[in-house]
Protein backbone atom coordinates (compact mmCIF):
# COMPACT_ATOMS: atom_id res chain seq x y z
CA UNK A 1 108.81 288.82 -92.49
CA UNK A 2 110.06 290.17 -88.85
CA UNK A 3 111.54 293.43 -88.71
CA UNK A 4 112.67 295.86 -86.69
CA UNK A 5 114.36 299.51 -86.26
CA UNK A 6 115.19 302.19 -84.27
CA UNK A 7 114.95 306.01 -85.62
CA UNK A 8 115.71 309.54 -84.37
CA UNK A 9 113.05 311.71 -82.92
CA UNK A 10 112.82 314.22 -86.00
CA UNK A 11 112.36 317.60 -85.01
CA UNK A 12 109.12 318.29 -86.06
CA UNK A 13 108.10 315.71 -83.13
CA UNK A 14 109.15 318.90 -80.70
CA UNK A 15 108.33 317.49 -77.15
CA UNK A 16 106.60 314.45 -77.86
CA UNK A 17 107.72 311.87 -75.57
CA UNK A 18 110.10 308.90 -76.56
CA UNK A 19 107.51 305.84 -77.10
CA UNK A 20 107.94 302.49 -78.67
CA UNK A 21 105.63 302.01 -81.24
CA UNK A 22 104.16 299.21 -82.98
CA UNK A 23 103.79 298.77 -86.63
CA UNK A 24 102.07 296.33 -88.99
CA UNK A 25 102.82 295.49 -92.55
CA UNK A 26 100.14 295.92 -95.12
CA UNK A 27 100.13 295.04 -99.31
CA UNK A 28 98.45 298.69 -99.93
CA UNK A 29 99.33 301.18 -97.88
CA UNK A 30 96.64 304.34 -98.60
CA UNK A 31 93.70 300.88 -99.09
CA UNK A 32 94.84 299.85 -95.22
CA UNK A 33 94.78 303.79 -94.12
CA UNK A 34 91.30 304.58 -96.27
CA UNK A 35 89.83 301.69 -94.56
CA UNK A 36 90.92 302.26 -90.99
CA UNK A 37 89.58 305.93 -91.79
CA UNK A 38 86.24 304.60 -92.80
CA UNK A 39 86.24 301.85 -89.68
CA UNK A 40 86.86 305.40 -87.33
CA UNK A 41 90.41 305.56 -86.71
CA UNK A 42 92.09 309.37 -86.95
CA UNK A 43 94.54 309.40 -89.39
CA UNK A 44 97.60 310.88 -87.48
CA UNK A 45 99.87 310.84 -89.83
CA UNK A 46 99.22 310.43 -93.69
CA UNK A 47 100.99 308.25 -96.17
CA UNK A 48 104.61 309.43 -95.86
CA UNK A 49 107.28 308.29 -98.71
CA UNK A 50 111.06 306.85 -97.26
CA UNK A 51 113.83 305.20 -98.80
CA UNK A 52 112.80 302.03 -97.88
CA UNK A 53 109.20 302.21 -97.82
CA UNK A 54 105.97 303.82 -96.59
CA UNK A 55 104.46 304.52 -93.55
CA UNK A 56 101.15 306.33 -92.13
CA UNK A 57 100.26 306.41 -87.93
CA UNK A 58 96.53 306.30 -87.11
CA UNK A 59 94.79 306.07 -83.75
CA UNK A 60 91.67 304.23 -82.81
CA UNK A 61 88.64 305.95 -81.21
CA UNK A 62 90.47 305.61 -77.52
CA UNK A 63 93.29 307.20 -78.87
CA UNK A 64 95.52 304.27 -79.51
CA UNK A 65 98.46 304.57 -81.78
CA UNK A 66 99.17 302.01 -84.58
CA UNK A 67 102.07 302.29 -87.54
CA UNK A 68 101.29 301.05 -91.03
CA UNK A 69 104.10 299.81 -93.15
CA UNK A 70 104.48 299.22 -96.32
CA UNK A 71 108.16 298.00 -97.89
CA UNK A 72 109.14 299.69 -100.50
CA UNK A 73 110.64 296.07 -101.56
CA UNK A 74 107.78 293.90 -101.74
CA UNK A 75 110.23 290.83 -103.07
């Protein structure tokens, strides 16, 4: 289903620049982020728990950036 959101920069982000950044939705979150880790991508950011679902950030062998989401509300 299309989604969409907008977020704070946390603080731990420090001086990272403001980016738009793309996410896809997957059924299993750490399958999709063990896989991309086996296909090469750098896990940037690991499985991390919110209210309304997961996410993790990896980044291909170039460097691209990609989001993973998984909703917490799969219904």
């Amino acid at each position: 289903r299309p989604a969409g959101g907008l977020l704070r920069m946390p603080a731990e982000a420090g001086n990272a620049p403001t980016a738009w950044m793309a996410y896809v939705t997957v059924a299993d979150l750490p399958a999709a982020v063990a896989k991309a880790k086996a296909l090469g991508a750098h896990v940037f950011k690991d499985v991390t728990d919110l209210p309304m679902g997961r996410f993790a950030i990896i980044t291909d062998t170039a460097g691209a950036a990609l989001g993973l989401w998984e909703f917490a509300n799969k219904g």
